[in-house]
N, C-alpha and C. Protein backbone atom coordinates (compact mmCIF):
# COMPACT_ATOMS: atom_id res chain seq x y z
N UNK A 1 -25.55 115.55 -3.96
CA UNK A 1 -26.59 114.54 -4.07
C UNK A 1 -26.44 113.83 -5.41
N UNK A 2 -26.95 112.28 -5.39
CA UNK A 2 -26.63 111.85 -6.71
C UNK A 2 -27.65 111.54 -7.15
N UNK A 3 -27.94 111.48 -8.08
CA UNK A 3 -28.72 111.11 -9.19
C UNK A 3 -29.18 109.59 -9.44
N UNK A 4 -29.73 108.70 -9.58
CA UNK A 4 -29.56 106.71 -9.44
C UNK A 4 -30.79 107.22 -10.16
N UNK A 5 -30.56 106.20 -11.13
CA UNK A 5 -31.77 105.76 -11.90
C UNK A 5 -31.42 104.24 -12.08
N UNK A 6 -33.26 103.61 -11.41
CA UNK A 6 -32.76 101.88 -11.34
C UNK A 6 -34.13 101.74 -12.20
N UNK A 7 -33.60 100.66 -13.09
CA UNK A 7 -34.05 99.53 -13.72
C UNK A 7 -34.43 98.58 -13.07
N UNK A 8 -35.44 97.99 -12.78
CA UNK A 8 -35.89 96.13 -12.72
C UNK A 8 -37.29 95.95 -13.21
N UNK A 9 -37.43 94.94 -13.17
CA UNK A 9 -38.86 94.22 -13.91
C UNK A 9 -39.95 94.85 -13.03
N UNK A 10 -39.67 94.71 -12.02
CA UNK A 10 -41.10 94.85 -11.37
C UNK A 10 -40.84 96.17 -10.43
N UNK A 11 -41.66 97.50 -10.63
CA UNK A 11 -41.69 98.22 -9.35
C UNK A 11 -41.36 98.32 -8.13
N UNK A 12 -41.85 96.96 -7.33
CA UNK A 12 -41.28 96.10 -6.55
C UNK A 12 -40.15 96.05 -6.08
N UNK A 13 -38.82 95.46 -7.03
CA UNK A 13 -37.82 95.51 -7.70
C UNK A 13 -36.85 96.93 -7.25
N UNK A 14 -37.61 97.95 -8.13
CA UNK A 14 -36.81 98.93 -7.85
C UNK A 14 -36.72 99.80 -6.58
N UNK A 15 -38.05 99.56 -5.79
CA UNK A 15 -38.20 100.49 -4.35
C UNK A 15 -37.61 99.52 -3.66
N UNK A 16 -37.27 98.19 -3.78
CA UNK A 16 -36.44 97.37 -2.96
C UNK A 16 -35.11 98.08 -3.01
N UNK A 17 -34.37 98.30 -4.14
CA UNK A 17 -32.91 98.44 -4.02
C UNK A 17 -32.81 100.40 -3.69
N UNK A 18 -33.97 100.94 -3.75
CA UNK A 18 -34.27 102.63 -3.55
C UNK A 18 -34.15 102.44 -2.13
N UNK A 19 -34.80 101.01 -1.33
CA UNK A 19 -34.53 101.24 -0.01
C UNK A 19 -33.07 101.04 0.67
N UNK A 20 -32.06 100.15 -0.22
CA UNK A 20 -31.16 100.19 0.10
C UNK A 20 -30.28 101.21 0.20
N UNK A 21 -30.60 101.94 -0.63
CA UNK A 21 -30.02 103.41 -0.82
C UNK A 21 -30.12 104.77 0.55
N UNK A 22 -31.41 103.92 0.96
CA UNK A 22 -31.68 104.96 1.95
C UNK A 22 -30.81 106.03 2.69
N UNK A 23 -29.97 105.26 3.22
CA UNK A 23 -28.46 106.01 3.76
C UNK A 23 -28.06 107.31 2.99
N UNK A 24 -27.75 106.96 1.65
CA UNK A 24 -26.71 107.81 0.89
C UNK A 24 -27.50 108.95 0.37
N UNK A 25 -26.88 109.77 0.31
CA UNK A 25 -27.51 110.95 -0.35
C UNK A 25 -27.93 110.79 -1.81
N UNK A 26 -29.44 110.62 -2.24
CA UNK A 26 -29.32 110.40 -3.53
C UNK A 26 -30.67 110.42 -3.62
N UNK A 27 -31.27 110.90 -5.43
CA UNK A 27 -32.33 111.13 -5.54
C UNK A 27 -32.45 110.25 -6.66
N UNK A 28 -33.82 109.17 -6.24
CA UNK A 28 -33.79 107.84 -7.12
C UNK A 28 -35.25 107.99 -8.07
N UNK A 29 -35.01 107.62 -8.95
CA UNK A 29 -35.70 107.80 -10.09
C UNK A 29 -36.23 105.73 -10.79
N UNK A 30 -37.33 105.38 -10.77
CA UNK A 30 -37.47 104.14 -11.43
C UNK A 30 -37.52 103.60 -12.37
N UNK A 31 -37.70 102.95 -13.37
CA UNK A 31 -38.59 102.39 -14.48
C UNK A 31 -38.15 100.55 -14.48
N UNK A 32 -39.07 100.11 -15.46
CA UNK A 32 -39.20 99.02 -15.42
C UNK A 32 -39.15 98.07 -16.84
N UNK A 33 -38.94 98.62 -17.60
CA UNK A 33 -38.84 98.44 -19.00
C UNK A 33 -37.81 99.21 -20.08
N UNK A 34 -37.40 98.75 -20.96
CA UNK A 34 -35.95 99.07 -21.74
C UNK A 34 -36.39 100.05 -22.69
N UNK A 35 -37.90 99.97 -22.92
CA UNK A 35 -38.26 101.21 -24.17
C UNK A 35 -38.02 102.14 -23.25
N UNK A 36 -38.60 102.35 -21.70
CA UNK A 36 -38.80 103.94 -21.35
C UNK A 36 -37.36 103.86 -21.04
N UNK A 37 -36.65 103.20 -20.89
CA UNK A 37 -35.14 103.58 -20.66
C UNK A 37 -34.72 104.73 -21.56
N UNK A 38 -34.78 104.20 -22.71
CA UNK A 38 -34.30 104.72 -24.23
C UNK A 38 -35.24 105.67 -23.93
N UNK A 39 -35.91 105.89 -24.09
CA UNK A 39 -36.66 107.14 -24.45
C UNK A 39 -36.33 108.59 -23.81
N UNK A 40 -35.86 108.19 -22.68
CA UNK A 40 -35.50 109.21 -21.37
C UNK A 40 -34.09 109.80 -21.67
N UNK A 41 -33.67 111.07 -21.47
CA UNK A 41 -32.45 111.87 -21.35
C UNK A 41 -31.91 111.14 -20.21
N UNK A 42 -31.05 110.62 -20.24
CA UNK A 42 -30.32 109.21 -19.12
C UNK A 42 -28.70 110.62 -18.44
N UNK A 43 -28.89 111.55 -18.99
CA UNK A 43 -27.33 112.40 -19.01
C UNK A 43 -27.73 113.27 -17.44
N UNK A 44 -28.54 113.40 -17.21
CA UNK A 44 -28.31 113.66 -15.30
C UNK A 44 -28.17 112.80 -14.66
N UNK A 45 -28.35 111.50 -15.28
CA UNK A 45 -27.54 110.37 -13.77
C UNK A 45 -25.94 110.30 -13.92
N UNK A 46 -26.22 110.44 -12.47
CA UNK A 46 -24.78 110.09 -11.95
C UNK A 46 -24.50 108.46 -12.14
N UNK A 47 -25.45 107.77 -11.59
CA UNK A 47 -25.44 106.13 -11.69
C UNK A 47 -26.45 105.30 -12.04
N UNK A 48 -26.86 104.68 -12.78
CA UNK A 48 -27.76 103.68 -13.40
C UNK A 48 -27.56 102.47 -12.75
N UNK A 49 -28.64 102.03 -12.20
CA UNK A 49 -28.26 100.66 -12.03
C UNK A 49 -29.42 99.63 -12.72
N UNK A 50 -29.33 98.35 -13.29
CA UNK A 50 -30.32 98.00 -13.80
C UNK A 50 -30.27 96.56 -13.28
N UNK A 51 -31.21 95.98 -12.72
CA UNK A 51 -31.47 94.74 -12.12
C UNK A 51 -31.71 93.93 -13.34
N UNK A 52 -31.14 92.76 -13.33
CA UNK A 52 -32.07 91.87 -14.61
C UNK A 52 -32.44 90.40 -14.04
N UNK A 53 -33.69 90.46 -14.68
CA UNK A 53 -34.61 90.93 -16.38
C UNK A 53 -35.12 92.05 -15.96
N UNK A 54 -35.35 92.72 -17.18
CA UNK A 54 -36.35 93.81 -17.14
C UNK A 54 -37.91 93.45 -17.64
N UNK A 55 -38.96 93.90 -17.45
CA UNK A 55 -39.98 93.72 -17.92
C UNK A 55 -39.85 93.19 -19.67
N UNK A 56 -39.14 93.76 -20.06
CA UNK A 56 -39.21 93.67 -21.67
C UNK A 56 -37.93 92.88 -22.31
N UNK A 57 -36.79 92.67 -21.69
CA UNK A 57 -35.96 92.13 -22.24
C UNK A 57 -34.40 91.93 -20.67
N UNK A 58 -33.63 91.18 -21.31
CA UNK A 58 -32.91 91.03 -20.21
C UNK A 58 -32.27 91.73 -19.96
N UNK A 59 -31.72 92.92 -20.22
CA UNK A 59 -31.19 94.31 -20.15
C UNK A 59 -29.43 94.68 -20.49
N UNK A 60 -28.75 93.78 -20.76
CA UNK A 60 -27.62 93.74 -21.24
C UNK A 60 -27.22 94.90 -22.55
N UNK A 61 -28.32 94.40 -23.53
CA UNK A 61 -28.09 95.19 -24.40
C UNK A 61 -28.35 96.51 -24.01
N UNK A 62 -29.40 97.04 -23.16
CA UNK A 62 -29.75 98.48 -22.59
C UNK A 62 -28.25 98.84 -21.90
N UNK A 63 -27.50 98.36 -21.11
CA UNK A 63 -26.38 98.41 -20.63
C UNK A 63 -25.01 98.57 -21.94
N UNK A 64 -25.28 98.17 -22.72
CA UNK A 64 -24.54 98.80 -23.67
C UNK A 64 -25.08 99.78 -24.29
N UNK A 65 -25.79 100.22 -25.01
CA UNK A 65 -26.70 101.46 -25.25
C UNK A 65 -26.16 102.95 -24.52
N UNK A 66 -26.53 102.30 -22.96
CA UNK A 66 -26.19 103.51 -22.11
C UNK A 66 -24.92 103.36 -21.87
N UNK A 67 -24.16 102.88 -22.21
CA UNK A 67 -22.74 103.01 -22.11
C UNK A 67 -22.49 103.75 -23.32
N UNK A 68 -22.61 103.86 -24.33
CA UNK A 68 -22.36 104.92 -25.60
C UNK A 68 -23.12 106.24 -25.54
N UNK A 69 -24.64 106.52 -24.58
CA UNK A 69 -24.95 107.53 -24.75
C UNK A 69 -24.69 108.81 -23.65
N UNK A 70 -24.06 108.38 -22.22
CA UNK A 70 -23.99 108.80 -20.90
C UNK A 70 -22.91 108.74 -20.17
N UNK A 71 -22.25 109.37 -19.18
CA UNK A 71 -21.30 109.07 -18.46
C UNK A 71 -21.11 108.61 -17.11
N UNK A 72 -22.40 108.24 -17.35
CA UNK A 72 -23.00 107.89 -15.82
C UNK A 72 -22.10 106.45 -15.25
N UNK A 73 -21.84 106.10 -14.28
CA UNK A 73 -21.63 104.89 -13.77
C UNK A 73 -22.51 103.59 -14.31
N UNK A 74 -22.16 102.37 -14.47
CA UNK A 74 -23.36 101.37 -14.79
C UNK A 74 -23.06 100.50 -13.26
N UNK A 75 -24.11 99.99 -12.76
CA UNK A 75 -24.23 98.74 -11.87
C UNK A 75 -24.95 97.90 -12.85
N UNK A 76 -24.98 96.22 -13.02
CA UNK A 76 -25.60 95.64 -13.30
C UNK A 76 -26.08 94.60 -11.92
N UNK A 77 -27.44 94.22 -12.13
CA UNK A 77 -27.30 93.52 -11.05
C UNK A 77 -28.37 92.56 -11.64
N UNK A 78 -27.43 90.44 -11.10
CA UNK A 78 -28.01 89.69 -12.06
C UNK A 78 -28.28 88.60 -11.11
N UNK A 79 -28.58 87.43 -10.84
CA UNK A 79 -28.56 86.09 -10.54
C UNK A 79 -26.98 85.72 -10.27
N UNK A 80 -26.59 85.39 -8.97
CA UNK A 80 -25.38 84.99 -8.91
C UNK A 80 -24.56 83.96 -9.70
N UNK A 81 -25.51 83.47 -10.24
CA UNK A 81 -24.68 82.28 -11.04
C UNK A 81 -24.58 82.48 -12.28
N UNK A 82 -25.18 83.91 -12.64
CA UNK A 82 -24.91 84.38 -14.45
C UNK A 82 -24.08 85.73 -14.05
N UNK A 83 -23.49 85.99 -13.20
CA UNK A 83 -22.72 86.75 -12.39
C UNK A 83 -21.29 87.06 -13.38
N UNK A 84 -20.88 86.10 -13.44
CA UNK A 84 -19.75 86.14 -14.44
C UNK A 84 -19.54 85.95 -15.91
N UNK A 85 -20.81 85.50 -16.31
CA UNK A 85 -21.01 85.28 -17.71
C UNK A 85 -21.35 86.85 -18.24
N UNK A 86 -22.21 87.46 -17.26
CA UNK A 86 -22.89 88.80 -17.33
C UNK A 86 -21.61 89.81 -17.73
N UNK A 87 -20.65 89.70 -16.81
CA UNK A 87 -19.43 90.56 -16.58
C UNK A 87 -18.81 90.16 -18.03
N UNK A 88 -18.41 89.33 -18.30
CA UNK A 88 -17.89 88.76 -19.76
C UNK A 88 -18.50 89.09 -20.64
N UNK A 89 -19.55 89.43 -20.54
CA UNK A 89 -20.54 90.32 -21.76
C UNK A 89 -20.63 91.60 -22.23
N UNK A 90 -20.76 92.05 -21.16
CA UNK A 90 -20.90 93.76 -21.28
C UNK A 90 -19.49 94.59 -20.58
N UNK A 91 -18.18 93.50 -20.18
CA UNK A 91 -17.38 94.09 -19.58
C UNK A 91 -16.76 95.47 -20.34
N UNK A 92 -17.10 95.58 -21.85
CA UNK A 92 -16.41 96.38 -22.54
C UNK A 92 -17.02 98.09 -21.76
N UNK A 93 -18.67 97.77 -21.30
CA UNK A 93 -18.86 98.96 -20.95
C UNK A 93 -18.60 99.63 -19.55
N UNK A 94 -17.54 98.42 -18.95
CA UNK A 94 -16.82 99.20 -17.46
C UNK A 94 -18.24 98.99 -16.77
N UNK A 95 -19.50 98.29 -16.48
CA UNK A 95 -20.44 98.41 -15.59
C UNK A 95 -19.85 96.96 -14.24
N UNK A 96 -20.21 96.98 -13.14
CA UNK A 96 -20.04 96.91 -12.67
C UNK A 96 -20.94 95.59 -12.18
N UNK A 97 -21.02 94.71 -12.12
CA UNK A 97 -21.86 93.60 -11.95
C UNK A 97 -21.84 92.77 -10.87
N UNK A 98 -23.15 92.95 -10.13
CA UNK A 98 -23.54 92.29 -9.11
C UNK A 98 -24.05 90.90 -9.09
N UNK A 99 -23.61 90.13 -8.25
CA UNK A 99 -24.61 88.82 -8.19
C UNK A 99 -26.00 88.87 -7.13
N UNK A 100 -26.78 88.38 -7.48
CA UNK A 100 -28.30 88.63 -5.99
C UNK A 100 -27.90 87.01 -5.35
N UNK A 101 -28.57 86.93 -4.61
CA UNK A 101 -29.04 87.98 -3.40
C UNK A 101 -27.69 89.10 -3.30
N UNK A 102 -27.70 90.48 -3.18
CA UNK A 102 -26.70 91.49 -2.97
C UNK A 102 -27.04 92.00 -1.16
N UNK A 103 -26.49 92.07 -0.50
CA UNK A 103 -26.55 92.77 0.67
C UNK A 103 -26.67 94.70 0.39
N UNK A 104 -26.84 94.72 1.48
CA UNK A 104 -26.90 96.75 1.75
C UNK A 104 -25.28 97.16 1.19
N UNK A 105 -24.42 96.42 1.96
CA UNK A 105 -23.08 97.06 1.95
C UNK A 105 -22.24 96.47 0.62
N UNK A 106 -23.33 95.61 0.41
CA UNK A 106 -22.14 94.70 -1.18
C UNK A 106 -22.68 96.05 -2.36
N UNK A 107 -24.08 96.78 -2.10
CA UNK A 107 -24.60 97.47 -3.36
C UNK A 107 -24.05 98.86 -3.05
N UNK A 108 -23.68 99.30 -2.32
CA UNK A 108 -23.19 100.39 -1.44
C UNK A 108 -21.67 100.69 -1.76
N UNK A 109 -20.89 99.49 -1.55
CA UNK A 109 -19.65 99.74 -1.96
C UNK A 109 -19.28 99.65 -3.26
N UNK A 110 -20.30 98.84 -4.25
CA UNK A 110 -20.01 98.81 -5.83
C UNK A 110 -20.63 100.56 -6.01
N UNK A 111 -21.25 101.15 -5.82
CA UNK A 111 -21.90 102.13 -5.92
C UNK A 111 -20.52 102.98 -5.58
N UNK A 112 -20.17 103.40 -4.63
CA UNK A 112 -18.70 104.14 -4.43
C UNK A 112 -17.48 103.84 -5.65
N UNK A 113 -17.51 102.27 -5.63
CA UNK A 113 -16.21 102.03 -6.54
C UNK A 113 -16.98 102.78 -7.97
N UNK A 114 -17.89 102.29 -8.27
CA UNK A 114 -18.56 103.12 -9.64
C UNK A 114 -18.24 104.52 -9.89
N UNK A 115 -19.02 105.45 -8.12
CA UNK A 115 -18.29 106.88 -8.68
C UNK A 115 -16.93 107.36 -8.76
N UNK A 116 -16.22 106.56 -8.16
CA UNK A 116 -14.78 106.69 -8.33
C UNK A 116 -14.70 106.40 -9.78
N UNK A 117 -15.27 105.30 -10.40
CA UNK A 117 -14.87 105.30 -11.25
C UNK A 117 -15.16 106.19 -12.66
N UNK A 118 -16.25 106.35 -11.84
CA UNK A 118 -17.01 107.40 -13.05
C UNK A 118 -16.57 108.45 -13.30
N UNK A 119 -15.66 109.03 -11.98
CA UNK A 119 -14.84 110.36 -12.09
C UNK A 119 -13.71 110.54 -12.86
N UNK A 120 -12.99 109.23 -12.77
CA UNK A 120 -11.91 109.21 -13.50
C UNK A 120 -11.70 108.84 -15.18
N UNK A 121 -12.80 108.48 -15.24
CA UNK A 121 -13.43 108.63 -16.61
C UNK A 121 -13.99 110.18 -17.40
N UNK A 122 -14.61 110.46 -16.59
CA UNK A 122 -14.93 111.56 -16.97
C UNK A 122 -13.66 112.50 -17.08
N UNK A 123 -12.41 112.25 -15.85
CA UNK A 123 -10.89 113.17 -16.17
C UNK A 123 -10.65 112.67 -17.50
N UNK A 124 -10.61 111.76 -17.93
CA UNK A 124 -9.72 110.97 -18.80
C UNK A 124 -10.78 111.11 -20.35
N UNK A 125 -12.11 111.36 -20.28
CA UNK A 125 -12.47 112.08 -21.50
C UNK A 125 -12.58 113.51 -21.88
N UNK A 126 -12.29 114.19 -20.30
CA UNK A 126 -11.86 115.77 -21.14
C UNK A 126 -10.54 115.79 -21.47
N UNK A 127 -9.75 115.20 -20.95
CA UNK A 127 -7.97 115.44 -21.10
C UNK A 127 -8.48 114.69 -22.82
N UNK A 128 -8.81 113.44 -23.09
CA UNK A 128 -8.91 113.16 -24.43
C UNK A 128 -9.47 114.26 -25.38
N UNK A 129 -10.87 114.96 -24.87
CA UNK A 129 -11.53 115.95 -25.66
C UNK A 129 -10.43 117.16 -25.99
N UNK A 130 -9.42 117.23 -24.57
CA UNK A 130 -8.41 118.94 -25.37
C UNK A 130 -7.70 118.45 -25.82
N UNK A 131 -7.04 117.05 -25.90
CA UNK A 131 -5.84 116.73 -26.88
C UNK A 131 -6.56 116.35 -28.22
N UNK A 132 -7.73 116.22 -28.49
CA UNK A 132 -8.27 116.15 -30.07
C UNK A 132 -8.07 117.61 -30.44
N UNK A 133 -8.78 118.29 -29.59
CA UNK A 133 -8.84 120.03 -29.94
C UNK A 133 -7.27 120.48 -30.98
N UNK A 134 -6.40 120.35 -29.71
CA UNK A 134 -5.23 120.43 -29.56
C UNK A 134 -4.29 119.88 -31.25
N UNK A 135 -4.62 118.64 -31.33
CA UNK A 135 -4.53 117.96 -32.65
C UNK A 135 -5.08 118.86 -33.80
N UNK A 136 -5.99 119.21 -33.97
CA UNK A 136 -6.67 119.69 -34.32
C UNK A 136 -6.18 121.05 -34.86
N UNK A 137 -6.27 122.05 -33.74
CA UNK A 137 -5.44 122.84 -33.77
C UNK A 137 -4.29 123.21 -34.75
N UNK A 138 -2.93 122.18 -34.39
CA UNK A 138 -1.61 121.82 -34.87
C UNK A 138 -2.07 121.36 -36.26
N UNK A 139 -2.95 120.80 -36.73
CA UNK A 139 -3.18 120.30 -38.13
C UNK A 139 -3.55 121.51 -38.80
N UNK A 140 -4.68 122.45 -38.15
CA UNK A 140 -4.83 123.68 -38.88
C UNK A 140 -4.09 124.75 -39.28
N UNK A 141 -3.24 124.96 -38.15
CA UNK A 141 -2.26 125.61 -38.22
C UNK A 141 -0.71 125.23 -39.28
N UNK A 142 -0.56 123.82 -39.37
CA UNK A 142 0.29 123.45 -40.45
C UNK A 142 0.15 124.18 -41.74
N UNK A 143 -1.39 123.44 -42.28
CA UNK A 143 -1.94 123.76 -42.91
C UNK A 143 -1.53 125.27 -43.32
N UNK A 144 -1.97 126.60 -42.37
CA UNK A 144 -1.91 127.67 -42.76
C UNK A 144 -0.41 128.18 -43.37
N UNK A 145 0.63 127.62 -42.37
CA UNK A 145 1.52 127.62 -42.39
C UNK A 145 2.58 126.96 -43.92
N UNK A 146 1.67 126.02 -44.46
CA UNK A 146 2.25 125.42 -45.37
C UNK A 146 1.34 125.99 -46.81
N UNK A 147 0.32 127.08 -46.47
CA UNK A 147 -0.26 128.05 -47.37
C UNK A 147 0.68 129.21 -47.50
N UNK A 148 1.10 129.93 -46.48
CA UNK A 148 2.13 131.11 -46.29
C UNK A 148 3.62 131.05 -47.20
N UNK A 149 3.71 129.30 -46.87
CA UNK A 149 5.27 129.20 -47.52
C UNK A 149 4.70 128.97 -49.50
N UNK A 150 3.88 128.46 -49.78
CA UNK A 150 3.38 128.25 -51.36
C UNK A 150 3.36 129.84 -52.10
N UNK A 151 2.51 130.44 -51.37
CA UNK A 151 1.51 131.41 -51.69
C UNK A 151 2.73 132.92 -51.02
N UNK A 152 3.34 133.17 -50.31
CA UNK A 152 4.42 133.56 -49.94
C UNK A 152 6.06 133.56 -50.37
N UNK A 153 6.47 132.39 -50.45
CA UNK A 153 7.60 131.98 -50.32
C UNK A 153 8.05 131.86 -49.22
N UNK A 154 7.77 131.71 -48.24
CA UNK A 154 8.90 132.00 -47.04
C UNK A 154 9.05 130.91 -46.26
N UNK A 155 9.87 130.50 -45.50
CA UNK A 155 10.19 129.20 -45.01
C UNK A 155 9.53 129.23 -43.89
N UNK A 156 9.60 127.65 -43.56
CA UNK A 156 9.05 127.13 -42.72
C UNK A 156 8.72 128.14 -41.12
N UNK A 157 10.16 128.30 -40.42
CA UNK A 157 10.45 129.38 -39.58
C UNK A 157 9.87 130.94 -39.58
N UNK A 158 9.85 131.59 -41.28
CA UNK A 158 9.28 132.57 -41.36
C UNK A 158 7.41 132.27 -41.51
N UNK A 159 7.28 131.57 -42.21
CA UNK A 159 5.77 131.36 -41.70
C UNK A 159 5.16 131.20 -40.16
N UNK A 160 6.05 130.55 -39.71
CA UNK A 160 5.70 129.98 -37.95
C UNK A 160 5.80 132.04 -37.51
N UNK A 161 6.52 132.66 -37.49
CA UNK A 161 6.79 133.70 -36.85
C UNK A 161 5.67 134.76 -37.55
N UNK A 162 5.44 134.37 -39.18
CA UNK A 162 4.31 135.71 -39.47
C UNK A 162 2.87 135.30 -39.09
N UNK A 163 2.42 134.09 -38.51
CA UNK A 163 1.47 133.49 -38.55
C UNK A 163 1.36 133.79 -36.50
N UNK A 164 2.79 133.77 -35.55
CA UNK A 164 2.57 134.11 -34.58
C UNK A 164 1.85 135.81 -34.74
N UNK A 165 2.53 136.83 -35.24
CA UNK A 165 2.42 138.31 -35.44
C UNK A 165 1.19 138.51 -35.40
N UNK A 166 0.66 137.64 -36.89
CA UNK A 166 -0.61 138.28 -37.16
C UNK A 166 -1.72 137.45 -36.16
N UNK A 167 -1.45 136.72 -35.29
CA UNK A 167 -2.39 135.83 -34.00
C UNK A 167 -2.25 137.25 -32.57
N UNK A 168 -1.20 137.51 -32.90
CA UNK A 168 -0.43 138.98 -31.45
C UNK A 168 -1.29 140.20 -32.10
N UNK A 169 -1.23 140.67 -33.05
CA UNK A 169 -1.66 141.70 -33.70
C UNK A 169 -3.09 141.80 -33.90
N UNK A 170 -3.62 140.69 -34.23
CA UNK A 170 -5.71 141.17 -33.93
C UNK A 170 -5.54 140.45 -32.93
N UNK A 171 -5.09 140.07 -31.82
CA UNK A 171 -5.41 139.46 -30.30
C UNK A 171 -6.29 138.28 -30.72
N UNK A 172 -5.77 137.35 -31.59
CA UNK A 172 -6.67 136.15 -31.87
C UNK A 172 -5.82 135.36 -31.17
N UNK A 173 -6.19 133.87 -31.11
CA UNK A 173 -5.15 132.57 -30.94
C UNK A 173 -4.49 132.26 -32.47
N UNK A 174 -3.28 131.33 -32.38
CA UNK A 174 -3.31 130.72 -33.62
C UNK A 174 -3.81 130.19 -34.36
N UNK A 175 -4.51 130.02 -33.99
CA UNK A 175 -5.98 128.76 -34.61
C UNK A 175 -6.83 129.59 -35.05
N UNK A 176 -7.08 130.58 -34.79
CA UNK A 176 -8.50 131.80 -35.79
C UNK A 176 -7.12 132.47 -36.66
N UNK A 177 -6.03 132.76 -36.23
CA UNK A 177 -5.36 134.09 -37.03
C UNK A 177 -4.88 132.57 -38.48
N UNK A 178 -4.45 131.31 -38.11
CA UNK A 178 -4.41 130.22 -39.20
C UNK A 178 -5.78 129.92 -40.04
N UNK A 179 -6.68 130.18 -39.46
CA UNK A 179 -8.16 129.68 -40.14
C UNK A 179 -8.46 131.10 -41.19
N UNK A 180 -7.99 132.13 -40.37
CA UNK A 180 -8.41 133.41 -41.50
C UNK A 180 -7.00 133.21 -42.92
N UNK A 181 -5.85 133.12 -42.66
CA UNK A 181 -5.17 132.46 -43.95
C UNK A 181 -5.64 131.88 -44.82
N UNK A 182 -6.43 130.73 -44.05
CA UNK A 182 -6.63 129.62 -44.86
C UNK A 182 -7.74 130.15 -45.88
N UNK A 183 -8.45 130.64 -44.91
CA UNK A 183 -9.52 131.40 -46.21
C UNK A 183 -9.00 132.37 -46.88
N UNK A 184 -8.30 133.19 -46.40
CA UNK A 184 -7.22 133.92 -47.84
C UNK A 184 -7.36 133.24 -48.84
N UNK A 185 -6.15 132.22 -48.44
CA UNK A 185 -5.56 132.03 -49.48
C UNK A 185 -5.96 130.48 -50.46
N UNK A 186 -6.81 130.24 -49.27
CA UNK A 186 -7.37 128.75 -50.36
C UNK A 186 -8.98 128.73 -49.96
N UNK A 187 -9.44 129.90 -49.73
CA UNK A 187 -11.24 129.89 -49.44
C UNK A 187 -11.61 128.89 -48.91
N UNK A 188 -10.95 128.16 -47.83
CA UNK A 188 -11.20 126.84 -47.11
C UNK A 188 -12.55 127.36 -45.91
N UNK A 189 -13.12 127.37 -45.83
CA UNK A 189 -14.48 127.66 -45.16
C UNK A 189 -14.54 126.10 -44.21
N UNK A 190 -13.93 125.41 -44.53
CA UNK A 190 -13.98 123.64 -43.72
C UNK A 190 -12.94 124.45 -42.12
N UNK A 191 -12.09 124.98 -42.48
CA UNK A 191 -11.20 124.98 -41.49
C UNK A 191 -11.90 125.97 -40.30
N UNK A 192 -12.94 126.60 -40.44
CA UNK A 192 -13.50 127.23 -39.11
C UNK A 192 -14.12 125.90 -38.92
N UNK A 193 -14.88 124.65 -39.03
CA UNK A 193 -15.91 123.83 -38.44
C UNK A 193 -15.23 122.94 -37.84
């Protein structure tokens, strides 16, 4: 089941496009104004859609907002003839922009292309989130590694191999058995955070 939280000016507004929904499996949520937008934990929708105007402002900027705070899908949905100006505006946040009058099957199929798209976004920010880790990681571990050879003597190769041992030997990863070095040998307390 999905999640839709719609935006439009008028109540009205939003049980109109809740009825379009009817079909799909989904549990729809309203508001009508850009403060209660903001105010609300927006991170259980699956898809936002926001009709404009909103009661309080024309909602563009709310559409960027929730594009930095959520991973939800965006629909925008505007006046056909600001249709493309709309898209040229907020295209940076990937929402998806409708012109009105919208049919059942025109809001239906942007709604699909959205969670498709929303999915592959969401692949493409954990694969980003373990290759920071990952980075991360390899930087700490240099680090330890380039403490072992100062504070040691031992080359490059022999650090890489005493720094594997002592990761095999307390059953840590490299990354805790490099972070406990680091505090050895240079009281770095930064390298656990």
């Amino acid at each position: 089941m999905k999640n839709i939280l719609i935006a439009g000016k008028a109540e009205q507004v939003c049980e109109n496009i809740a009825a379009l929904l009817a079909d799909i499996d989904c549990h729809t949520v309203s508001l009508t104004d850009g403060i209660h937008m903001r105010s609300i934990d927006v991170k259980p929708f699956d898809i936002i859609i926001i009709s404009t105007p909103l009661k309080d402002e024309f909602g563009l900027d709310l559409a960027a907002e929730l594009h930095g705070k959520c991973g939800a899908a965006l629909i925008v949905m505007t006046k056909g003839e600001l249709a493309e100006a709309v898209q040229n505006k907020i295209k940076f946040t990937g929402a998806f922009v409708i012109g009105r009058p919208c049919n059942k099957s025109a809001l239906l199929q942007a709604i699909r292309f959205a969670d498709i798209a929303g999915e592959s976004l969401k692949r493409i920010t954990e694969e980003k989130n373990r290759l920071e880790r990952q980075i991360e990681d390899i930087k700490i571990i240099n680090r330890a590694k380039l403490c072992l050879m100062q504070y040691l003597n031992l080359t490059e190769e022999q650090a890489h191999r005493h720094l594997q041992k002592q990761a095999m030997d307390l059953r840590k990863t490299q990354r805790q058995a490099a972070e406990d070095i680091l505090i050895t040998y240079t009281n770095d307390t930064a390298a656990n955070n």
